[in-house]
C-alpha atoms as a PDB file:
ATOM      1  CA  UNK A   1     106.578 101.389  87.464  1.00  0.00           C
ATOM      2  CA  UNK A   2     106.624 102.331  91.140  1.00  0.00           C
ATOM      3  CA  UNK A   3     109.750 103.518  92.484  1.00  0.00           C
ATOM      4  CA  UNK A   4     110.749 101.087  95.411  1.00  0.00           C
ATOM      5  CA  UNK A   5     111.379 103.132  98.539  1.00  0.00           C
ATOM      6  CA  UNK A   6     113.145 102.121 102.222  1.00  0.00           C
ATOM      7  CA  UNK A   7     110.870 100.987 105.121  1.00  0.00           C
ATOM      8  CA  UNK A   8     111.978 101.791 108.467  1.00  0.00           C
ATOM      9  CA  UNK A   9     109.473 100.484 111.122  1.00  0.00           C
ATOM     10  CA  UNK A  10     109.766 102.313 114.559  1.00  0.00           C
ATOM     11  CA  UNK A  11     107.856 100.634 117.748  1.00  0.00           C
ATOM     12  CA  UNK A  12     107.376 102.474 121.499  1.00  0.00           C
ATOM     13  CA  UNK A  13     105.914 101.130 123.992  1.00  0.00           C
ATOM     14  CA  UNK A  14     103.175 102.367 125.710  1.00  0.00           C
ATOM     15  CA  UNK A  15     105.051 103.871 128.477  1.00  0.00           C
ATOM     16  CA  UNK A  16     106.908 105.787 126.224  1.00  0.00           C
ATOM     17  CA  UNK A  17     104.621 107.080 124.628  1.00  0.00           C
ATOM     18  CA  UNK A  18     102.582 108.407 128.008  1.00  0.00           C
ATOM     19  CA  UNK A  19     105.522 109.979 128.747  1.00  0.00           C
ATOM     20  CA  UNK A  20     105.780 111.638 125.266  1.00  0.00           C
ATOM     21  CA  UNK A  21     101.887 112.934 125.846  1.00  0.00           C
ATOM     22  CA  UNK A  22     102.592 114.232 129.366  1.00  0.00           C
ATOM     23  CA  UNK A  23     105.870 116.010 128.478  1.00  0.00           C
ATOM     24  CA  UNK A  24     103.322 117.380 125.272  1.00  0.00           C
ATOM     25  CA  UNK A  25     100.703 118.286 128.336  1.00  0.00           C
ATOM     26  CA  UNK A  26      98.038 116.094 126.258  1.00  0.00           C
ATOM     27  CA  UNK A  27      96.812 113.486 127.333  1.00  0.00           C
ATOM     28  CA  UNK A  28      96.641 109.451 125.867  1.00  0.00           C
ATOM     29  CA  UNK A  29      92.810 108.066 126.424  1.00  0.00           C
ATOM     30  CA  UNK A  30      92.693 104.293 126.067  1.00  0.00           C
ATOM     31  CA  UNK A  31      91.066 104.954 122.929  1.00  0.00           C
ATOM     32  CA  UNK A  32      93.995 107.063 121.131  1.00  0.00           C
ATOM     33  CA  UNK A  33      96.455 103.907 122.720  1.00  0.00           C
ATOM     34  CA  UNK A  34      94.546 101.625 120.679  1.00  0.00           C
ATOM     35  CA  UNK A  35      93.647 103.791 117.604  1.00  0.00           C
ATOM     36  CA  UNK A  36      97.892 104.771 117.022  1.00  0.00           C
ATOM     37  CA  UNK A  37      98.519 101.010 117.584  1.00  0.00           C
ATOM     38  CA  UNK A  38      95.888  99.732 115.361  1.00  0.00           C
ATOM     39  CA  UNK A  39      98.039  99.665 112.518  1.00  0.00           C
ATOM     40  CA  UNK A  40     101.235 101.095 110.878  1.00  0.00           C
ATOM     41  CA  UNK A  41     101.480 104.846 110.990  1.00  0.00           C
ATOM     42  CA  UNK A  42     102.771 106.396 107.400  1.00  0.00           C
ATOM     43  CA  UNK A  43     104.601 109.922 107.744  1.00  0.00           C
ATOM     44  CA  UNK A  44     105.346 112.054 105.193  1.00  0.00           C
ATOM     45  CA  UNK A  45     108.595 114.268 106.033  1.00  0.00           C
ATOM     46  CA  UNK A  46     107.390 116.688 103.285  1.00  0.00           C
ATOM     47  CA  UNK A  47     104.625 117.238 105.843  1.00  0.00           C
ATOM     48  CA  UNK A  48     106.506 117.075 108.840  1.00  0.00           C
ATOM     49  CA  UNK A  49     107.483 120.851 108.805  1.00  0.00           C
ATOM     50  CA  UNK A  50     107.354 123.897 106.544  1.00  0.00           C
ATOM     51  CA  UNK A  51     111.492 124.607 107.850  1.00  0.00           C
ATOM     52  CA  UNK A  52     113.312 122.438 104.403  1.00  0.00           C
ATOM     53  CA  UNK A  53     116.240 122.306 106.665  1.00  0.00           C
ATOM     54  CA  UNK A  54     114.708 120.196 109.297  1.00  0.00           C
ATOM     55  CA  UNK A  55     113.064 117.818 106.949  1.00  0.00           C
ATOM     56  CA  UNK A  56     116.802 117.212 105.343  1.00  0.00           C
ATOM     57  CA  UNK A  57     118.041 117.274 108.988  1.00  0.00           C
ATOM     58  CA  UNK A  58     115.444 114.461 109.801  1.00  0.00           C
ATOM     59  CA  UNK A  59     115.805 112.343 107.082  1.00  0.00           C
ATOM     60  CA  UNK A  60     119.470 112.166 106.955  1.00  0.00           C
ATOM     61  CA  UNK A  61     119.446 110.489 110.580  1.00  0.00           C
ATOM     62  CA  UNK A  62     116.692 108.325 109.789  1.00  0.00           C
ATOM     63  CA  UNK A  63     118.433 107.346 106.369  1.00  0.00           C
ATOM     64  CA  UNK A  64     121.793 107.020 108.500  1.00  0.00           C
ATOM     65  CA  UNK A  65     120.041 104.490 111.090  1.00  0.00           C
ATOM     66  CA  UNK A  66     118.987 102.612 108.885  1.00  0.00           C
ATOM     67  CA  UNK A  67     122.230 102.012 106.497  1.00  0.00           C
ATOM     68  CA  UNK A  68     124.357 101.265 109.800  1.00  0.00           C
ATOM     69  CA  UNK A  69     122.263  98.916 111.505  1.00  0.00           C
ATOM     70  CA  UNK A  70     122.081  97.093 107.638  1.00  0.00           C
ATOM     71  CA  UNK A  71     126.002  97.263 107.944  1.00  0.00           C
ATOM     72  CA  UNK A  72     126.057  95.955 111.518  1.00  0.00           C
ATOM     73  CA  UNK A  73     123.729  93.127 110.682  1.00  0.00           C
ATOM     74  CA  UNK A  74     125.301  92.161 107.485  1.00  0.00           C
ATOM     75  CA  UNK A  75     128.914  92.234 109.457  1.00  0.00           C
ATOM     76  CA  UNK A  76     127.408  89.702 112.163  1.00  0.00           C
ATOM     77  CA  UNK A  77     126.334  86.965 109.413  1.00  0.00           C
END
């Protein structure tokens, strides 16, 4: 059986993410817009760096995020 895993879904605009590229000094075409928002982007934190430290620095905001916005939206029922 498949363990079940948490889904966070993340969404930027695409100002935000021109201003991501510039500070990066690359540059968004119209065609990378449209091929990152074409569909969901998977990451893999395992992938995200070879530093373990970061990874478990990383994940334990994400994880955090998510279990306090749950809280806060369970609290406001």
């Amino acid at each position: 059986m498949e363990e079940k895993k948490l889904k966070l879904q993340f969404e930027f605009s695409e100002s935000e993410v021109k201003g991501v590229s510039f500070l990066l000094d690359e540059e968004l075409s119209p065609e990378d817009w449209n091929g990152i928002t074409e569909k969901p982007i998977a990451i893999k934190f395992s992938e995200l760096s070879d530093d373990e430290s970061k990874r478990k620095q990383v994940t334990i905001i994400l994880i955090t995020l998510a279990l306090r916005l749950y809280k806060e939206n369970e609290d406001n029922k």
